[in-house]
C-alpha atoms as a PDB file:
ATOM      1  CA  UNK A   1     -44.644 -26.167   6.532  1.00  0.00           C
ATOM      2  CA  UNK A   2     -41.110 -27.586   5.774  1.00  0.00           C
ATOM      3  CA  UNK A   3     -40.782 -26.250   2.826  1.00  0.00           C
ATOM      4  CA  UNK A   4     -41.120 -22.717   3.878  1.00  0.00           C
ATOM      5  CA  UNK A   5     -39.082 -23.276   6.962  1.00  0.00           C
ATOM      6  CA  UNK A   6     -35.970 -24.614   5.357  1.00  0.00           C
ATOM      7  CA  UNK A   7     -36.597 -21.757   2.680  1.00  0.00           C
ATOM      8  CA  UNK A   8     -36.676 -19.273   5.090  1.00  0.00           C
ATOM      9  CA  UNK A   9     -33.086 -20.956   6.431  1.00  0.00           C
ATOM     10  CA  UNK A  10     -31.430 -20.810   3.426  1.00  0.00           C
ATOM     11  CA  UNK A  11     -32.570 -17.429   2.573  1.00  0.00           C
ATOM     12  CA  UNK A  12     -30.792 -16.090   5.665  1.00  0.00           C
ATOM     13  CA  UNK A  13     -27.519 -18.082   4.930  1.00  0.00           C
ATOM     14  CA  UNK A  14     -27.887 -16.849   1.508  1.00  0.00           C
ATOM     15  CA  UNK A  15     -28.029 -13.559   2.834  1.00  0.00           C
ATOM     16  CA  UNK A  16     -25.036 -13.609   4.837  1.00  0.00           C
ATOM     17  CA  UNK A  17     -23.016 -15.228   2.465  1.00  0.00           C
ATOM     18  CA  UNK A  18     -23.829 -12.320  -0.310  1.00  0.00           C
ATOM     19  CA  UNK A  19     -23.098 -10.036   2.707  1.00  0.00           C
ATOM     20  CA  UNK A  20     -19.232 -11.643   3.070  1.00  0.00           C
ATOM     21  CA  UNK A  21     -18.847 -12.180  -0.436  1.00  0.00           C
ATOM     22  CA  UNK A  22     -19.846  -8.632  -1.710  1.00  0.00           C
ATOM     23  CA  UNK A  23     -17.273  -7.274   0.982  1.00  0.00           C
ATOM     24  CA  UNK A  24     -14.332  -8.918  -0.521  1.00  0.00           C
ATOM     25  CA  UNK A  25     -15.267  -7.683  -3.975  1.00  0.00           C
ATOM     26  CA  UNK A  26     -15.184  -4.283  -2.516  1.00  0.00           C
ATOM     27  CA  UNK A  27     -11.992  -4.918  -0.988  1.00  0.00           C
ATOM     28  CA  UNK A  28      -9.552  -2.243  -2.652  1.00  0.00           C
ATOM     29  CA  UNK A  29      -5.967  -1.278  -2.599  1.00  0.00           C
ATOM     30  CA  UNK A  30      -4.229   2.018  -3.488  1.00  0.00           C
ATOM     31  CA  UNK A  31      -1.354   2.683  -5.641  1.00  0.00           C
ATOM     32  CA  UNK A  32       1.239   4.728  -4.952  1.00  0.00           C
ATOM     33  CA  UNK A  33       5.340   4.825  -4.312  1.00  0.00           C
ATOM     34  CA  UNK A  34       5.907   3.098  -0.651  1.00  0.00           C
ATOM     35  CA  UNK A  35       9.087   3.697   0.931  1.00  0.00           C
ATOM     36  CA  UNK A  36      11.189   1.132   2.432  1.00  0.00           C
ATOM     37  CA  UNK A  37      14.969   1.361   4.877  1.00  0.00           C
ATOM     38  CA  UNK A  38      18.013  -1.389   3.486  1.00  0.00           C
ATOM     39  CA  UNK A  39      18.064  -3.531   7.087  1.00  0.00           C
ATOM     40  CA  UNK A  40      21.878  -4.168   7.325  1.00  0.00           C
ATOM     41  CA  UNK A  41      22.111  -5.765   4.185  1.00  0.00           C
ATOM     42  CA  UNK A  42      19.776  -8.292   5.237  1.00  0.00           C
ATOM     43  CA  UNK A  43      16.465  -7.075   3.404  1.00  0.00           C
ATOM     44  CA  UNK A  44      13.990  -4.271   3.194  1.00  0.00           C
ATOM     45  CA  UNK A  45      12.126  -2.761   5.957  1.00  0.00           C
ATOM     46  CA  UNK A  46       9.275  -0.869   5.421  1.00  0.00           C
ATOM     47  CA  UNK A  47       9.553   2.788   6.987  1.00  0.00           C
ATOM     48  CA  UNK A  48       7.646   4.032   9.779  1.00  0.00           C
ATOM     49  CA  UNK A  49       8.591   7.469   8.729  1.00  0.00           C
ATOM     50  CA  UNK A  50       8.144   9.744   5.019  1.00  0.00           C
ATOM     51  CA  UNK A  51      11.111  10.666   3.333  1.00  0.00           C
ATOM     52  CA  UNK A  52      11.196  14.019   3.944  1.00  0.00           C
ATOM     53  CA  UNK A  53      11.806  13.204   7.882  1.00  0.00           C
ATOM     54  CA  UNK A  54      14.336  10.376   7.697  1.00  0.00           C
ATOM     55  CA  UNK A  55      17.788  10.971   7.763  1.00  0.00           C
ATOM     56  CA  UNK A  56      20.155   8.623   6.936  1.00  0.00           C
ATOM     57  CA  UNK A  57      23.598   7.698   7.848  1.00  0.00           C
ATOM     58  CA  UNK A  58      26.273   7.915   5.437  1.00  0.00           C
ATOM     59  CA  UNK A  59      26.037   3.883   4.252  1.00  0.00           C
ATOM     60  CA  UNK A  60      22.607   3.846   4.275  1.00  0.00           C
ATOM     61  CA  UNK A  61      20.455   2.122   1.160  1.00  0.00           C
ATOM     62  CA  UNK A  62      16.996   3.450   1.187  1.00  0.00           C
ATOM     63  CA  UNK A  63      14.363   1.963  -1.621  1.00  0.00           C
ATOM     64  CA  UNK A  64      10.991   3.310  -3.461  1.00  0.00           C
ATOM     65  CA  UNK A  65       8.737   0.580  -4.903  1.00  0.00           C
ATOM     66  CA  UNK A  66       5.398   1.823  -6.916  1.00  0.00           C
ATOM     67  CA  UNK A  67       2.682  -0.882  -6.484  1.00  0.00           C
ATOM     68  CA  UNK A  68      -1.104  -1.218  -5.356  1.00  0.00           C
ATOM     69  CA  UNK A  69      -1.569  -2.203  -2.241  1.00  0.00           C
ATOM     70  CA  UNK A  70      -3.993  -2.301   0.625  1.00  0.00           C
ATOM     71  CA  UNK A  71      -1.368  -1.382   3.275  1.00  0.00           C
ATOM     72  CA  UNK A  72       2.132  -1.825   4.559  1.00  0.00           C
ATOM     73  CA  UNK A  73       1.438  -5.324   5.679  1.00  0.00           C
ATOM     74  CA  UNK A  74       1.025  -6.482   1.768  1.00  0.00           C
ATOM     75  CA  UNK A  75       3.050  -3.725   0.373  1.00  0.00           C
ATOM     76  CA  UNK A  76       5.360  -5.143  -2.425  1.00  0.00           C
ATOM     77  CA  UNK A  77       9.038  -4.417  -1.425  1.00  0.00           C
ATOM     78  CA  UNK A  78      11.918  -2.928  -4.034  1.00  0.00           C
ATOM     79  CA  UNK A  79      12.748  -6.027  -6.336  1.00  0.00           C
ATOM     80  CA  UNK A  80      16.856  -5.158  -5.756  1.00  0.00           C
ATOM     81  CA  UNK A  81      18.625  -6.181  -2.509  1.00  0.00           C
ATOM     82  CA  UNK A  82      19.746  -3.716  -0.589  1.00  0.00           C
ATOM     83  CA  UNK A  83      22.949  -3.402  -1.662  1.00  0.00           C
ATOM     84  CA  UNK A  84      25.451   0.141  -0.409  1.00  0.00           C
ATOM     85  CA  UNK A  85      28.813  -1.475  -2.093  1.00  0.00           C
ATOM     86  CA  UNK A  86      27.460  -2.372  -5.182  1.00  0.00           C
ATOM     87  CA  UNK A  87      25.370   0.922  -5.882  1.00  0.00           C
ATOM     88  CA  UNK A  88      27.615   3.462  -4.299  1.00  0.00           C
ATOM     89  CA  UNK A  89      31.230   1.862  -5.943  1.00  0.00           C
ATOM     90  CA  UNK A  90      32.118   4.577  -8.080  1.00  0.00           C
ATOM     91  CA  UNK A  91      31.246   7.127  -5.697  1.00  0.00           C
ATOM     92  CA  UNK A  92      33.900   7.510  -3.739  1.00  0.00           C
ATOM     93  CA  UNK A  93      33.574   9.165  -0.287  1.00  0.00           C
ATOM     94  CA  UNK A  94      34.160  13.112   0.442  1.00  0.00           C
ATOM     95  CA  UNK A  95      34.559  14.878   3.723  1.00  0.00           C
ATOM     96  CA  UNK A  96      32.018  16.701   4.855  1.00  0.00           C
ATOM     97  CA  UNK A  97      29.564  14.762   2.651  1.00  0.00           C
ATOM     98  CA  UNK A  98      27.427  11.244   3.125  1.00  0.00           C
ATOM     99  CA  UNK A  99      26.605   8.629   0.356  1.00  0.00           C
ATOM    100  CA  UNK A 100      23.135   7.014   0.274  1.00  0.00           C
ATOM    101  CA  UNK A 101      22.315   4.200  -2.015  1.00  0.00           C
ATOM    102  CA  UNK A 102      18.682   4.490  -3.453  1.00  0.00           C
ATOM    103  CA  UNK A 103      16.639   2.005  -5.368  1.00  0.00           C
ATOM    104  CA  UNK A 104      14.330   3.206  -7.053  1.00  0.00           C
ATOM    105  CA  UNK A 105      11.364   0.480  -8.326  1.00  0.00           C
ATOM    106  CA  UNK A 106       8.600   1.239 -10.401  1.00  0.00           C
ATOM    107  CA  UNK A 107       7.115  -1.632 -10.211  1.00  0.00           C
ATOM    108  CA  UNK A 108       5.550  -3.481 -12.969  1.00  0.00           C
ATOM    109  CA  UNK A 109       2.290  -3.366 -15.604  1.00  0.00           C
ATOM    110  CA  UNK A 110       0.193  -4.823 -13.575  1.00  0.00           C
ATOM    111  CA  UNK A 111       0.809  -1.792 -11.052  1.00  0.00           C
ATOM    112  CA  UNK A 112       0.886   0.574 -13.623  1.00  0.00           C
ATOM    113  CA  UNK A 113      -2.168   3.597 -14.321  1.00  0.00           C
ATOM    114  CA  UNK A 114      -3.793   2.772 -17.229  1.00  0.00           C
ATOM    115  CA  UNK A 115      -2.181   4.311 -20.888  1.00  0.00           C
ATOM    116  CA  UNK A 116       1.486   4.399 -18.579  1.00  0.00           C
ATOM    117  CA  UNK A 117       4.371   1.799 -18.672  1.00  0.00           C
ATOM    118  CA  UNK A 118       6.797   1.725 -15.704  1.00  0.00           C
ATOM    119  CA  UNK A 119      10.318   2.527 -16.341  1.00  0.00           C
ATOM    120  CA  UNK A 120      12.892   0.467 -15.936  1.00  0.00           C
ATOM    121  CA  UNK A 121      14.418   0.177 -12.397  1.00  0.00           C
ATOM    122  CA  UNK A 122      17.119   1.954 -11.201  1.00  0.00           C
ATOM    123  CA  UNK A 123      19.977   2.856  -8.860  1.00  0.00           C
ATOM    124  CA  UNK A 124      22.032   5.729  -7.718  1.00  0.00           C
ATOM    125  CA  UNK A 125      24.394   6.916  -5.013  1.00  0.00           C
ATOM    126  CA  UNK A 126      23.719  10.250  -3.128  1.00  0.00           C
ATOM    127  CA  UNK A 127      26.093  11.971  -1.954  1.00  0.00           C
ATOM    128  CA  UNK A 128      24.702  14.714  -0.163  1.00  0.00           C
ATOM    129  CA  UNK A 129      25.095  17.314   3.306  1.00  0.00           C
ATOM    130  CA  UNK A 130      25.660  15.257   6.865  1.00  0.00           C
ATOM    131  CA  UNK A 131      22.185  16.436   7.574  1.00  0.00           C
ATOM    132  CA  UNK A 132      20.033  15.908   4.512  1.00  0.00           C
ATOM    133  CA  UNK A 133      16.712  13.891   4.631  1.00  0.00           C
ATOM    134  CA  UNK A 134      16.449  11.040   2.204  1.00  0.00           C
ATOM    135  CA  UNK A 135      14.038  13.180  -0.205  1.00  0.00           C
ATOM    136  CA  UNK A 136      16.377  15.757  -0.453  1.00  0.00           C
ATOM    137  CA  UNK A 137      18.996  12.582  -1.529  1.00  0.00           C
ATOM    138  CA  UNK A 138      16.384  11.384  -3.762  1.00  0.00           C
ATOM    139  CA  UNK A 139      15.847  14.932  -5.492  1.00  0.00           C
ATOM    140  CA  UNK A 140      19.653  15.548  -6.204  1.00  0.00           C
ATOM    141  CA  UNK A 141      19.738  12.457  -8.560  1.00  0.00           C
ATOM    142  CA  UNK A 142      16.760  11.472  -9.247  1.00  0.00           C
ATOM    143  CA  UNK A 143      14.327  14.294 -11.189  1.00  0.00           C
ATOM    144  CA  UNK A 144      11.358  15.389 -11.240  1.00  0.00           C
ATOM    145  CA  UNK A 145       9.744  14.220  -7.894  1.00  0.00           C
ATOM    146  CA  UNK A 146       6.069  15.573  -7.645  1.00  0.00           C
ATOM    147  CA  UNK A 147       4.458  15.729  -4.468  1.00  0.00           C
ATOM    148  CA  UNK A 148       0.914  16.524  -3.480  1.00  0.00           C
ATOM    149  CA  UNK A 149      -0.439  18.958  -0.800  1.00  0.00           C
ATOM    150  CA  UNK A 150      -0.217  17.063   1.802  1.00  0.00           C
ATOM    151  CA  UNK A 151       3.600  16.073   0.967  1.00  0.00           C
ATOM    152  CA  UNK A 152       2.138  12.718  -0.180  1.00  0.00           C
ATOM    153  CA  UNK A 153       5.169  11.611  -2.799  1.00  0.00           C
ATOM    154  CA  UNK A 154       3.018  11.283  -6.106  1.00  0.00           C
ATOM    155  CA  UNK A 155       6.018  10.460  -8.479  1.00  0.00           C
ATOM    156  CA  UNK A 156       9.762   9.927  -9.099  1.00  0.00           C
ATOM    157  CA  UNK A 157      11.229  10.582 -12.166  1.00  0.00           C
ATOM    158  CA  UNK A 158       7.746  11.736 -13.693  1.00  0.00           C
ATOM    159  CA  UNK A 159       6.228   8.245 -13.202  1.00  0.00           C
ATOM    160  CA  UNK A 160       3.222   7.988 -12.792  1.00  0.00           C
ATOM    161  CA  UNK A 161       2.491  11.389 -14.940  1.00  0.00           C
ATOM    162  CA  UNK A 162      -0.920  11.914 -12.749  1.00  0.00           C
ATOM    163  CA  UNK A 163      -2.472  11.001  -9.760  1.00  0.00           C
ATOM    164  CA  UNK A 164      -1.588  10.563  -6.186  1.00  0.00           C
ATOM    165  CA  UNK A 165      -2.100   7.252  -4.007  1.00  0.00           C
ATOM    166  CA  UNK A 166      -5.653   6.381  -5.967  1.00  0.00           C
ATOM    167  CA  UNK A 167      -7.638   3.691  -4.458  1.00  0.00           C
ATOM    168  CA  UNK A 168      -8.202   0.760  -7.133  1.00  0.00           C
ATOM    169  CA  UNK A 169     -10.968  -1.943  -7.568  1.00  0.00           C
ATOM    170  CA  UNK A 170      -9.629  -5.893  -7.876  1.00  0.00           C
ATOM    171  CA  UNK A 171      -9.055  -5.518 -11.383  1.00  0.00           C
ATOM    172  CA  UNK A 172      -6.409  -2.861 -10.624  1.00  0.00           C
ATOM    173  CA  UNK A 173      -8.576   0.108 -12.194  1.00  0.00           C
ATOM    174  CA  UNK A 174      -9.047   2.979 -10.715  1.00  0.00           C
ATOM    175  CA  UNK A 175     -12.064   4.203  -8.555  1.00  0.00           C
ATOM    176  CA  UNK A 176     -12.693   7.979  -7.535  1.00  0.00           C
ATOM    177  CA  UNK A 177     -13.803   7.059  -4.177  1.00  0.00           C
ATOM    178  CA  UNK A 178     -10.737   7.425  -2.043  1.00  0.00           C
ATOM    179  CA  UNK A 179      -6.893   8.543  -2.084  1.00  0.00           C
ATOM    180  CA  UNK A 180      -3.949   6.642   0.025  1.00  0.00           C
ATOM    181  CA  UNK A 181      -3.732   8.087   3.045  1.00  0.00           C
ATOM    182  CA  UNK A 182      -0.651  10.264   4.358  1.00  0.00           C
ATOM    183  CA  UNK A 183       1.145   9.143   6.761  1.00  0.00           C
ATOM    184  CA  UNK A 184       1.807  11.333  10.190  1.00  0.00           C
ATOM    185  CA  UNK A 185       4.961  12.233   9.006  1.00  0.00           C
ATOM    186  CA  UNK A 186       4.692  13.455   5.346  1.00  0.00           C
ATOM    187  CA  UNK A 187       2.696  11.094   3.570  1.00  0.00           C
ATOM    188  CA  UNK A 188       4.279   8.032   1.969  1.00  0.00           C
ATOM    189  CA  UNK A 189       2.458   5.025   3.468  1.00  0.00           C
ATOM    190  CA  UNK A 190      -0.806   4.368   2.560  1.00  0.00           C
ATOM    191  CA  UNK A 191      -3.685   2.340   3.877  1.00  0.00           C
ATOM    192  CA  UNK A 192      -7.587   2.490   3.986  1.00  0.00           C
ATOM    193  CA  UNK A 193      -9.739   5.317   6.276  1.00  0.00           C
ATOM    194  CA  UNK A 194     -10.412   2.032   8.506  1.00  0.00           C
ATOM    195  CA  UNK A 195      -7.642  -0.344   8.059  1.00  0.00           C
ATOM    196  CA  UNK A 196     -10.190  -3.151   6.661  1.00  0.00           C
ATOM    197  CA  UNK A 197      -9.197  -2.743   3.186  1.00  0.00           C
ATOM    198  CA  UNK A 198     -12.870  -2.030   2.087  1.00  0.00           C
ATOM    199  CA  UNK A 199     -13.910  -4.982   3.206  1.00  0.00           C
ATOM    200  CA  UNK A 200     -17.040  -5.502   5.721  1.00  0.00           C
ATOM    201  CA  UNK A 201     -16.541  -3.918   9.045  1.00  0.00           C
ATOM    202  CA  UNK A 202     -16.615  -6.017  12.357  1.00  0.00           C
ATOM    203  CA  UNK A 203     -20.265  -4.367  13.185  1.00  0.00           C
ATOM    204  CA  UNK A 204     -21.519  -5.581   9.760  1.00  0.00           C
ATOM    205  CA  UNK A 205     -20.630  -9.034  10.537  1.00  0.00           C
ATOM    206  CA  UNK A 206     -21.528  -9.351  13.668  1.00  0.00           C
ATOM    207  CA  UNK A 207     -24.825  -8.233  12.736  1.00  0.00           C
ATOM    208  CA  UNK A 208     -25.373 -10.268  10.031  1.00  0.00           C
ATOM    209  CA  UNK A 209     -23.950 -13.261  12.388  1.00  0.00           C
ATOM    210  CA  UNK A 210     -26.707 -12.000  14.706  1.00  0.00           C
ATOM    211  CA  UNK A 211     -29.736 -12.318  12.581  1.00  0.00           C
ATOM    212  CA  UNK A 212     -28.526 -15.644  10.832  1.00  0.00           C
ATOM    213  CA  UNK A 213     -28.220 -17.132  14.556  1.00  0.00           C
ATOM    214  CA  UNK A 214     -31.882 -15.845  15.670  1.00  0.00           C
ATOM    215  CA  UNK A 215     -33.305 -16.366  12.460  1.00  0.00           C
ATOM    216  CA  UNK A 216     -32.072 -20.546  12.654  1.00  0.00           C
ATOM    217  CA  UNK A 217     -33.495 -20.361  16.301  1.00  0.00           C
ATOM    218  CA  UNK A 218     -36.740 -19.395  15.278  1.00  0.00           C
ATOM    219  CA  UNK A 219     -37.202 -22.126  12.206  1.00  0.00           C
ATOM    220  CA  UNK A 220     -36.175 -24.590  15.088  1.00  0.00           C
ATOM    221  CA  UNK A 221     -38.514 -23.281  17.400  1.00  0.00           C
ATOM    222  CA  UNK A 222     -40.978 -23.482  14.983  1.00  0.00           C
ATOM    223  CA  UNK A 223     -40.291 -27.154  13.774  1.00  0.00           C
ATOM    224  CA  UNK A 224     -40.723 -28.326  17.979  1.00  0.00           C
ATOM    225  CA  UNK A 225     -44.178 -27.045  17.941  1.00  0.00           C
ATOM    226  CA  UNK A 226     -45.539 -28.479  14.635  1.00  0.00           C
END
């Protein structure tokens, strides 16, 4: 009878484990251009709001960084410091007119879609109407921008040459099963449908956690009346 018991045991932890492990293989992250707000010189901060709705102050430094990512939590920030003196120098400034420093990152290979190399990364000083939007910034010095139908931002400067915010596997390829969310304002952050980066959902494991812990209660009930 032991033999079968303790089989039965390890069959369930077995179970669970396979059930944990094959949700982290599954766990996914999307690739696409996130966009990020210079914070006072002191670093990047990644915006709550798409391009097309933010509108910057004349000294601003806003940044574009193309990477795969689950979400905004592990998103990969613009690899220059925010930096308005250094970018905007020879610009000097106009009446009637604002400069905004952009940083433009495409990130590197391992980011890139596959057959595509990322350019090289870039700067340039906007200087633009009191009330423009940073994508409007972005589009008078920085061309072609492609957007989707949902005003996702797909590409800057024709990189990547296809696709929009595709969800990727672990090995970085690319998986038709999903698309990087828009974000409420016009689509530039991206995350999963559920937030769990494809991962097993709460109910899952607290199910499985359920039938391990009744299953081990049974094999010891079972052992106390042998």
């Amino acid at each position: 009878m032991r033999r079968p018991l303790g089989t039965a045991a390890l069959l369930l932890v077995t179970t669970l484990l396979a059930v944990l492990g094959a949700g982290s293989a599954q766990a996914a992250g999307y690739r696409y251009w996130s966009f990020w707000e210079g914070d006072g010189g002191k670093g990047w901060t990644y915006a709550t709001q798409g391009p097309s709705v933010v509108r910057p102050d004349d000294g601003a430094v806003q940044g574009f960084r193309f990477s795969v990512s689950a979400d905004s939590q592990d998103s990969a920030q613009p690899r220059r410091a925010p930096d308005f003196g250094t970018v905007c120098a020879d610009t000097p400034a106009e009446d009637g007119r604002k400069r905004i420093a952009l940083v433009v990152d495409p990130g590197t290979a391992a980011d890139a879609p596959d057959g595509e190399k990322p350019p090289a990364l870039r700067t340039a000083c906007a200087q633009v109407a009191p009330e423009a939007s940073t994508a409007e910034a972005l589009a008078s010095v920085v061309k072609p921008l492609r957007y989707d139908s949902s005003a996702m931002l797909c590409a800057i400067a024709g990189y990547p040459r296809t696709g929009c915010g595709e969800q990727t596997g672990d090995d970085g390829s690319e998986e038709a099963t999903g698309q990087a969310e828009a974000s409420p304002a016009d689509g530039d952050a991206a995350s999963g449908d559920d937030g769990s980066g494809g991962g097993p959902s709460a109910g899952v494991l607290t199910g499985v956690g359920a039938v391990l812990v009744l299953g081990v209660a049974a094999v010891l009930r079972a052992r106390r009346r042998r």
